[in-house]
Every structure is written in C-alpha cells, then in structure tokens.
PDB file of N, CA and C in Angstrom:
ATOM      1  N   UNK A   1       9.112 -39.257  -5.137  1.00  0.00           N
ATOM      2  CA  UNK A   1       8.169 -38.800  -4.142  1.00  0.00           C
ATOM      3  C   UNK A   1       6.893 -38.353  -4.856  1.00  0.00           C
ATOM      4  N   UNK A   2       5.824 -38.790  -4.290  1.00  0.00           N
ATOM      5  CA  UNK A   2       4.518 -38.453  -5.285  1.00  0.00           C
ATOM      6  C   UNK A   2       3.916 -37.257  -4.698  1.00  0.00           C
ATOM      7  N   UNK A   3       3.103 -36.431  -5.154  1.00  0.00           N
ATOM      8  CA  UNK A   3       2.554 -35.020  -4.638  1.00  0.00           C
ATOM      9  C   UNK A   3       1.680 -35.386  -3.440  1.00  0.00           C
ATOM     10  N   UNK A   4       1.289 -36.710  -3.326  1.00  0.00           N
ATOM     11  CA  UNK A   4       0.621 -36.968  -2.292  1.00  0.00           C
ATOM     12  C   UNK A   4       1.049 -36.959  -1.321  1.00  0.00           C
ATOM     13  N   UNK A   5       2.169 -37.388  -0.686  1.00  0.00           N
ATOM     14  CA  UNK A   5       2.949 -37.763   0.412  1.00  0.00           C
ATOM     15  C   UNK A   5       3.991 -36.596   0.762  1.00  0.00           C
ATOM     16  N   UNK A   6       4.461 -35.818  -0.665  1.00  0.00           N
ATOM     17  CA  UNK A   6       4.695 -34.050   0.269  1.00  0.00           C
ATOM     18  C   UNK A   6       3.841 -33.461   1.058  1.00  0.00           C
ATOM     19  N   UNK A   7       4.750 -32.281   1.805  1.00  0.00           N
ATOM     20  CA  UNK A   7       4.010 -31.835   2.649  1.00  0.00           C
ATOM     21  C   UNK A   7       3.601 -30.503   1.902  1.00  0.00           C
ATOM     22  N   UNK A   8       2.634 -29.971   2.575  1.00  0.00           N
ATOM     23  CA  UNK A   8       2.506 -28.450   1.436  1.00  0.00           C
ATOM     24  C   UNK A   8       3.518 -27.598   2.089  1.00  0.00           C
ATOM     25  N   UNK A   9       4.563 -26.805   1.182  1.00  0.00           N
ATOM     26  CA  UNK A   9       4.994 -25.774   1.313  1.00  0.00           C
ATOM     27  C   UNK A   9       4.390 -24.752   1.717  1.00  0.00           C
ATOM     28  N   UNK A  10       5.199 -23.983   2.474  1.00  0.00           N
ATOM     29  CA  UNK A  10       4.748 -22.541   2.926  1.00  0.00           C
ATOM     30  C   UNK A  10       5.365 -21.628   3.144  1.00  0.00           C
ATOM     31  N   UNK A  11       5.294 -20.402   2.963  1.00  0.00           N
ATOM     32  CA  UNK A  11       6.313 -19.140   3.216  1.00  0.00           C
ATOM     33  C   UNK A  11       5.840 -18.230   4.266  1.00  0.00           C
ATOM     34  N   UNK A  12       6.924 -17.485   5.020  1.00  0.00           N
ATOM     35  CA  UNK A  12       6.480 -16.632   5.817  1.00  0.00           C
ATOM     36  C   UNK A  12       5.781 -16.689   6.988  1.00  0.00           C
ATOM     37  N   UNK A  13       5.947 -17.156   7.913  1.00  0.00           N
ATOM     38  CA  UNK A  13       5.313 -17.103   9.124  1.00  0.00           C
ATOM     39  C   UNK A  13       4.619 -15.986   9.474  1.00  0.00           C
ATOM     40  N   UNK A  14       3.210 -15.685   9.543  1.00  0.00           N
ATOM     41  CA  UNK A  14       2.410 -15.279  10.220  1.00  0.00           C
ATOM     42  C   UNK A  14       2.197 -14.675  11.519  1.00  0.00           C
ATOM     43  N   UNK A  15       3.032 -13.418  11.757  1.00  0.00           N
ATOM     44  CA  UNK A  15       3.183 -13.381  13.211  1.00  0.00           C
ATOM     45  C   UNK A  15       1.481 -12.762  13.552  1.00  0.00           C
ATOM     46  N   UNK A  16       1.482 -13.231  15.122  1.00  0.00           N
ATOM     47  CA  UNK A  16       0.264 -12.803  16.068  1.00  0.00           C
ATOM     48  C   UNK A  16       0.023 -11.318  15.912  1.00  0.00           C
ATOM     49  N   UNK A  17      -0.879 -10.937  15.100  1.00  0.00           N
ATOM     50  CA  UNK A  17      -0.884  -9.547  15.559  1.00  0.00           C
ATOM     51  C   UNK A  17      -0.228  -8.468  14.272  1.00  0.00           C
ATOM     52  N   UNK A  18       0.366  -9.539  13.566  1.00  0.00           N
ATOM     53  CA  UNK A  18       0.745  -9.078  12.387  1.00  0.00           C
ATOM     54  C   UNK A  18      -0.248  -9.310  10.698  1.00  0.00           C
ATOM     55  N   UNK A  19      -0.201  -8.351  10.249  1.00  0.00           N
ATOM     56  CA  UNK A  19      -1.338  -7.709   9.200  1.00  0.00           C
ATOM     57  C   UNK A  19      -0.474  -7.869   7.784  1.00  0.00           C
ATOM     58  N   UNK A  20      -0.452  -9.179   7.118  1.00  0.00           N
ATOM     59  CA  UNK A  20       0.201  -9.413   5.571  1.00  0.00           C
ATOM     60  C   UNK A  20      -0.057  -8.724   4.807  1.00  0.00           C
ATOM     61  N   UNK A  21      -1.601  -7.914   4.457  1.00  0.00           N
ATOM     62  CA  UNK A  21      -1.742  -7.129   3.846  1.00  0.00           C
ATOM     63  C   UNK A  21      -1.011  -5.666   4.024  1.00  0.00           C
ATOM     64  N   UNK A  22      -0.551  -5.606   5.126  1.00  0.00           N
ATOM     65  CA  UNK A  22       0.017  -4.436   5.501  1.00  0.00           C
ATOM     66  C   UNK A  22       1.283  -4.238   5.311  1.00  0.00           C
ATOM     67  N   UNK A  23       2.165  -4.140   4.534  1.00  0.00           N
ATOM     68  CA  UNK A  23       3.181  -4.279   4.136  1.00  0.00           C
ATOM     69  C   UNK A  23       3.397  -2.576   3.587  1.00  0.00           C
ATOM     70  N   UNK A  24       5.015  -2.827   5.019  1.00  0.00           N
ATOM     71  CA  UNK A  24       5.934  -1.608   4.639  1.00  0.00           C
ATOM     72  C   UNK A  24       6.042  -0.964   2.522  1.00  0.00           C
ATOM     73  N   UNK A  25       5.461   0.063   2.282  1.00  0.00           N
ATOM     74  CA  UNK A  25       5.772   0.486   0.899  1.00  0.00           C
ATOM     75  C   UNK A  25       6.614   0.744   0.396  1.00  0.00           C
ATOM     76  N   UNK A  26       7.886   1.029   1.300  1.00  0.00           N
ATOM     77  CA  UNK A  26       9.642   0.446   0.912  1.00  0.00           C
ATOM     78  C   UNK A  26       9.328  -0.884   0.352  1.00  0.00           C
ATOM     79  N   UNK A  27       9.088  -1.776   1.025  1.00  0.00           N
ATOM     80  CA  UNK A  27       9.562  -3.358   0.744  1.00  0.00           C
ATOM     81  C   UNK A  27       8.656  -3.820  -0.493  1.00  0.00           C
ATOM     82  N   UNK A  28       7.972  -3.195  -1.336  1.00  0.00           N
ATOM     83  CA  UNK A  28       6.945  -3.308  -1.867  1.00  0.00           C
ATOM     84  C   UNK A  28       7.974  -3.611  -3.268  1.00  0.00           C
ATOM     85  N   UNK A  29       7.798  -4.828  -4.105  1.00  0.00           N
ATOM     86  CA  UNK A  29       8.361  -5.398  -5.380  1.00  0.00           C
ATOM     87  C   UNK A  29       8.159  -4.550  -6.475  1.00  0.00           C
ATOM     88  N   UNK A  30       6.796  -4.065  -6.799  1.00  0.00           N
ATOM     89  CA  UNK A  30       6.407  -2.943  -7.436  1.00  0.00           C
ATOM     90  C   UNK A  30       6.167  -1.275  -6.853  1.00  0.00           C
ATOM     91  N   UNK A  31       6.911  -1.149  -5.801  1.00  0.00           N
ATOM     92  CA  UNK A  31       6.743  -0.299  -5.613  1.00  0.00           C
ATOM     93  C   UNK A  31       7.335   1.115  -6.286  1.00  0.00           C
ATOM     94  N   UNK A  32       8.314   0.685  -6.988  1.00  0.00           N
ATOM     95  CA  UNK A  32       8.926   1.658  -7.717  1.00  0.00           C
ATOM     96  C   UNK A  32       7.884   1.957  -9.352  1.00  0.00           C
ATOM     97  N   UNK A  33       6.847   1.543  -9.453  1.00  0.00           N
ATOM     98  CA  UNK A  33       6.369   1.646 -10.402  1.00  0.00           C
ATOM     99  C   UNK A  33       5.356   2.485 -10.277  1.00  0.00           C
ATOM    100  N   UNK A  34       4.997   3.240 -11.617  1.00  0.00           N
ATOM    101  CA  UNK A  34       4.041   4.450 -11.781  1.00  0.00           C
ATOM    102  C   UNK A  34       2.565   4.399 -10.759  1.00  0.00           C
ATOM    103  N   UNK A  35       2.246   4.816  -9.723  1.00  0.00           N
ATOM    104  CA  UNK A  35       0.997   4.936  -8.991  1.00  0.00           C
ATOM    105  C   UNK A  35      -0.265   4.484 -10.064  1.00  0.00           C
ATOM    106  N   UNK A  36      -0.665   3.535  -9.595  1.00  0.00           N
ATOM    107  CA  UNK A  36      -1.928   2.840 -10.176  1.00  0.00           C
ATOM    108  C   UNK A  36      -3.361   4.437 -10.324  1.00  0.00           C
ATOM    109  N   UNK A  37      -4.418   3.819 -11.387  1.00  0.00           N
ATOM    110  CA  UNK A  37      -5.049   5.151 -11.641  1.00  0.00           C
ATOM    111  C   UNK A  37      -6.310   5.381 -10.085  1.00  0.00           C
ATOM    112  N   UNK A  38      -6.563   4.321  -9.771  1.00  0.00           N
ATOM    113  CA  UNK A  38      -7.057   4.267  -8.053  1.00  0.00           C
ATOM    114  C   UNK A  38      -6.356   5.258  -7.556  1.00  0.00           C
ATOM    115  N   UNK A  39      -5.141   5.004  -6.792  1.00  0.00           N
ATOM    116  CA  UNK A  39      -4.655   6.217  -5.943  1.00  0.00           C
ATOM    117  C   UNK A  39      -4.414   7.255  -6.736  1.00  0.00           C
ATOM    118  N   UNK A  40      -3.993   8.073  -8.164  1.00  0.00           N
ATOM    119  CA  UNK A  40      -4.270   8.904  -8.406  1.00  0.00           C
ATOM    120  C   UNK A  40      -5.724   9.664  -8.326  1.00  0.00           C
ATOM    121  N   UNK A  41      -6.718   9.345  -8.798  1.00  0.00           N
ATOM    122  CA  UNK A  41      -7.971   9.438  -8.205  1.00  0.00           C
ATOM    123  C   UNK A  41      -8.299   9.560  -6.491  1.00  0.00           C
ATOM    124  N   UNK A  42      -7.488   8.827  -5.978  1.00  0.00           N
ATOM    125  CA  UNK A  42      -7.998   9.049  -4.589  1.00  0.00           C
ATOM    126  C   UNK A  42      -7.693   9.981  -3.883  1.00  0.00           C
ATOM    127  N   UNK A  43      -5.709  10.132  -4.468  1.00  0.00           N
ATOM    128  CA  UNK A  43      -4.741  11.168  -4.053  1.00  0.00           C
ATOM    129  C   UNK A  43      -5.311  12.391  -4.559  1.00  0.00           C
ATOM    130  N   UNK A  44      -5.920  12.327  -5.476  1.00  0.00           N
ATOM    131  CA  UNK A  44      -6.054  13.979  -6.189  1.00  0.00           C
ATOM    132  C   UNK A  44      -7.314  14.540  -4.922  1.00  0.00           C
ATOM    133  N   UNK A  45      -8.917  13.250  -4.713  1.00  0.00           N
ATOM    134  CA  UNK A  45      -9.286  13.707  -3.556  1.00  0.00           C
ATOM    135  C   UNK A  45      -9.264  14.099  -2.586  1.00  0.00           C
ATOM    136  N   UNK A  46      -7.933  13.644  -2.128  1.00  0.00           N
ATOM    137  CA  UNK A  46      -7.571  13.800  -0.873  1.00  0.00           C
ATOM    138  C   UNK A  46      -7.164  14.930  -0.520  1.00  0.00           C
ATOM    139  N   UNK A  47      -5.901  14.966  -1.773  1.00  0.00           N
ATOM    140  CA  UNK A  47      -5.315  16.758  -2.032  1.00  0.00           C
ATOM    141  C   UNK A  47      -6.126  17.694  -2.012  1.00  0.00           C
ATOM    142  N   UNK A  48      -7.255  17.501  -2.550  1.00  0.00           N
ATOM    143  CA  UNK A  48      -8.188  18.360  -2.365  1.00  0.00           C
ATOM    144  C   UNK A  48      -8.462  18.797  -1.424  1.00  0.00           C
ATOM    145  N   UNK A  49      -9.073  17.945  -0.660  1.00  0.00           N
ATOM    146  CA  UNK A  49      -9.487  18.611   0.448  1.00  0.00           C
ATOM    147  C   UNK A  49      -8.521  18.784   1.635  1.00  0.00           C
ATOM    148  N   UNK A  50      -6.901  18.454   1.739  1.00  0.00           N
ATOM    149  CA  UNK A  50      -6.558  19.158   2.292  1.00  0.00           C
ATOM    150  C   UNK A  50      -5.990  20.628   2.006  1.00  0.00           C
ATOM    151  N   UNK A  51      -6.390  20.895   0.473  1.00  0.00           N
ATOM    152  CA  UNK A  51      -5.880  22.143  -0.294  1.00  0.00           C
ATOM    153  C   UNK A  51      -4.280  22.002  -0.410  1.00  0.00           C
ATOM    154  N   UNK A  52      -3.985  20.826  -0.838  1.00  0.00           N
ATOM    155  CA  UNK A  52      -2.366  20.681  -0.806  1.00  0.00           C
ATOM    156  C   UNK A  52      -2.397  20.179  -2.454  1.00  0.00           C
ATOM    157  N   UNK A  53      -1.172  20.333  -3.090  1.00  0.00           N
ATOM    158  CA  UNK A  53      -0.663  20.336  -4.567  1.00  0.00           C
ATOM    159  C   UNK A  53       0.256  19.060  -4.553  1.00  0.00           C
ATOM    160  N   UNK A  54      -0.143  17.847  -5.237  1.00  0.00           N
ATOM    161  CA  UNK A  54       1.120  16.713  -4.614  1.00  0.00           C
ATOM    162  C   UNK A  54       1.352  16.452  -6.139  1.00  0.00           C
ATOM    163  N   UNK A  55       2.743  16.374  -6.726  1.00  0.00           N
ATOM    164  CA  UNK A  55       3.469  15.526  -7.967  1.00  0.00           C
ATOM    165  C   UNK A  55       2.537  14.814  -8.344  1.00  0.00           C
ATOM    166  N   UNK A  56       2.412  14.828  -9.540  1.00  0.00           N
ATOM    167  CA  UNK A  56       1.007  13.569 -10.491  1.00  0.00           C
ATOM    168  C   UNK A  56       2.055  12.672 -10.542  1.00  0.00           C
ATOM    169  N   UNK A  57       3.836  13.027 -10.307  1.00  0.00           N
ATOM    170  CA  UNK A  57       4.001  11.360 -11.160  1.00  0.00           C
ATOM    171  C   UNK A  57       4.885  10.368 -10.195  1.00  0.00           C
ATOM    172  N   UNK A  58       4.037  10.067  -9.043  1.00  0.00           N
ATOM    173  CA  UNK A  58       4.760   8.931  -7.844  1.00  0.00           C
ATOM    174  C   UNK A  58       4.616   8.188  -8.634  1.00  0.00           C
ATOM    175  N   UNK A  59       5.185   7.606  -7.402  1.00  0.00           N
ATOM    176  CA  UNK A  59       5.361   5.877  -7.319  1.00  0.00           C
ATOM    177  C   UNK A  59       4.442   5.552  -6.548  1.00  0.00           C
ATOM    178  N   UNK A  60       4.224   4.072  -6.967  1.00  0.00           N
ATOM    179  CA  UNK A  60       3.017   3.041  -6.036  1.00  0.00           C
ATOM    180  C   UNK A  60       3.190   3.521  -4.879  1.00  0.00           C
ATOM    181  N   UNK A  61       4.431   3.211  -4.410  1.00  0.00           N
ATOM    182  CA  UNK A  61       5.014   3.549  -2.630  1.00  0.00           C
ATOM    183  C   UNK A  61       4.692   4.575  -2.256  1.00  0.00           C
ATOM    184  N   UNK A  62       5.307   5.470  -3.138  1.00  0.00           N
ATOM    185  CA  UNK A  62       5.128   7.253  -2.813  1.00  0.00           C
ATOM    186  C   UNK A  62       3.439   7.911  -2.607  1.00  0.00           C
ATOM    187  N   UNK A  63       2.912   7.152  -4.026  1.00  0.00           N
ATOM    188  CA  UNK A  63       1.457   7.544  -3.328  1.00  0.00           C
ATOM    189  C   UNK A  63       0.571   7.238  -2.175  1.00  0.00           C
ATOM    190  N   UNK A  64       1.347   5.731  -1.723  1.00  0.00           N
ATOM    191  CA  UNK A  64       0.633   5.120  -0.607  1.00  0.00           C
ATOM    192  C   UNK A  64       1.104   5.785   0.533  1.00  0.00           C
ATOM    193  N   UNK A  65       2.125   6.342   1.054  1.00  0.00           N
ATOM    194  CA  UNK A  65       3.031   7.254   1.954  1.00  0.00           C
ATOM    195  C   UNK A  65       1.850   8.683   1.574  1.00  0.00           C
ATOM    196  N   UNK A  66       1.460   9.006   1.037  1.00  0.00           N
ATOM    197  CA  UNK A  66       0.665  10.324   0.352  1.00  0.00           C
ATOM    198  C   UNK A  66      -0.200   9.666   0.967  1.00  0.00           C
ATOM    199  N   UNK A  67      -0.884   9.125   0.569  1.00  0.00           N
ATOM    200  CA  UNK A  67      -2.435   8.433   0.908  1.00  0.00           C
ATOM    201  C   UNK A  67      -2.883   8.449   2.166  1.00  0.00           C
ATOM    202  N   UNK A  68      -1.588   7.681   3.261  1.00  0.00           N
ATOM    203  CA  UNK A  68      -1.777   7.688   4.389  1.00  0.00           C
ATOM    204  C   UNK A  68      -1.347   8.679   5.078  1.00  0.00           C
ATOM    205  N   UNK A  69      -0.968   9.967   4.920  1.00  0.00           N
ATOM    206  CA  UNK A  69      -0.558  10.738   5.168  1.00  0.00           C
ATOM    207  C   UNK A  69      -1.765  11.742   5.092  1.00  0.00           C
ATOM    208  N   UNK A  70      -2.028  11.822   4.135  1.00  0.00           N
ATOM    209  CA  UNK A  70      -3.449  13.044   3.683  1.00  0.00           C
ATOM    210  C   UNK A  70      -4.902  12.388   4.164  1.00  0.00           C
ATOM    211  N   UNK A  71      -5.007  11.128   4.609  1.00  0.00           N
ATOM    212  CA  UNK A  71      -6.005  10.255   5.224  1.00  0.00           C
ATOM    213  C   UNK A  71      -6.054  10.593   6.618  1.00  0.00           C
ATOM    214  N   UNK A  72      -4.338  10.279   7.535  1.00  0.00           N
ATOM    215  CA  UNK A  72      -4.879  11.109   8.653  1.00  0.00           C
ATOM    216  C   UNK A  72      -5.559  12.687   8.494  1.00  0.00           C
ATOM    217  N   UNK A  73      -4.627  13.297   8.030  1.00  0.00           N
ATOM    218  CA  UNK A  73      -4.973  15.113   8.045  1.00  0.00           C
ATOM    219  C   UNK A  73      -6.390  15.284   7.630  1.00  0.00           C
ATOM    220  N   UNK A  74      -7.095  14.689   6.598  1.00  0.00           N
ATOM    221  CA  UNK A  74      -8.439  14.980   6.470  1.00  0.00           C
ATOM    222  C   UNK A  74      -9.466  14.600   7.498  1.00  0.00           C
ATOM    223  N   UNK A  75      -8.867  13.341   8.377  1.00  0.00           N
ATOM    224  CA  UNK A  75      -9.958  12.500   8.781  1.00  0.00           C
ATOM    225  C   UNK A  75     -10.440  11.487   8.290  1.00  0.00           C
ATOM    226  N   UNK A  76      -9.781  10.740   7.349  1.00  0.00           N
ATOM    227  CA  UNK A  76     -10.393   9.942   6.392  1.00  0.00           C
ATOM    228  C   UNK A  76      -9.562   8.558   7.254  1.00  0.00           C
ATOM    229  N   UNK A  77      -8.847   8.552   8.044  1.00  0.00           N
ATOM    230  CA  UNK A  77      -8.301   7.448   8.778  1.00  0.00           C
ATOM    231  C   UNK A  77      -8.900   6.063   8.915  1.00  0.00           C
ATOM    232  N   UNK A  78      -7.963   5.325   8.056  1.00  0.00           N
ATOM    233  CA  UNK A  78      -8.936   3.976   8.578  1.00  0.00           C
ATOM    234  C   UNK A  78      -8.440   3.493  10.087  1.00  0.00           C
ATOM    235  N   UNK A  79      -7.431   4.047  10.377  1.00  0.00           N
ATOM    236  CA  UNK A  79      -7.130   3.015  11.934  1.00  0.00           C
ATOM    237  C   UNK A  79      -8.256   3.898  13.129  1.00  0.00           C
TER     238      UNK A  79
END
C-alpha cells in the first residue's frame, strides 16, 4: 500500500462543544511531574494576592487545580 492511497489517520473525536486544550489535570501524562517555572511564578502571584501560603513543590496537575482555583477567588477568571 503506498502512502498515497492511505487514508490519514486520526485520533479522538472532537466532540461539539468540547475544548482539547482543556483537559481534565487528573488525565494529564505529565501531570505527576514537578510544576513548570510559569505556574510557579503565576501561583506565587496569585497566592499573593489572595494572602494564601500554597506548597512550592506541586505537581503540574496540582498547580493547575491551584491556578484555577486562586483565579476564580482573585478575579482573575478566564471563563
């Protein structure tokens, strides 16, 4: 079979209304790994200004659960 005459592969169906980038931070492959220096930086802002003290040493997941968490409470909400 020549590459021409396959069809292209594809994964994952695309639901209506559904956001790929948005992906549960449980299900996340790296999520068990040390919080990138972005969300530390962002998290430490955030902490700030809600005057809250959060662990320096999450996880990817854990900080993103933080992130969106201290994003509503400040106001910093993207939805």
């Amino acid at each position: 079979m020549s590459d021409s005459s396959r069809e292209e592969e594809t994964l994952g169906a695309v639901r209506e209304n559904d956001n790929p980038a948005e992906k549960d931070p449980s299900d996340w492959v790296t999520g068990d790994e040390p919080m990138t220096a972005p969300q530390r930086s962002y998290l430490d802002t955030l902490a700030r200004e809600a005057g809250e003290e959060i662990p320096a040493d999450l996880t990817k997941a854990e900080a993103s659960e933080q992130i969106d968490r201290l994003q509503s409470e400040t106001g910093r909400s993207t939805e």
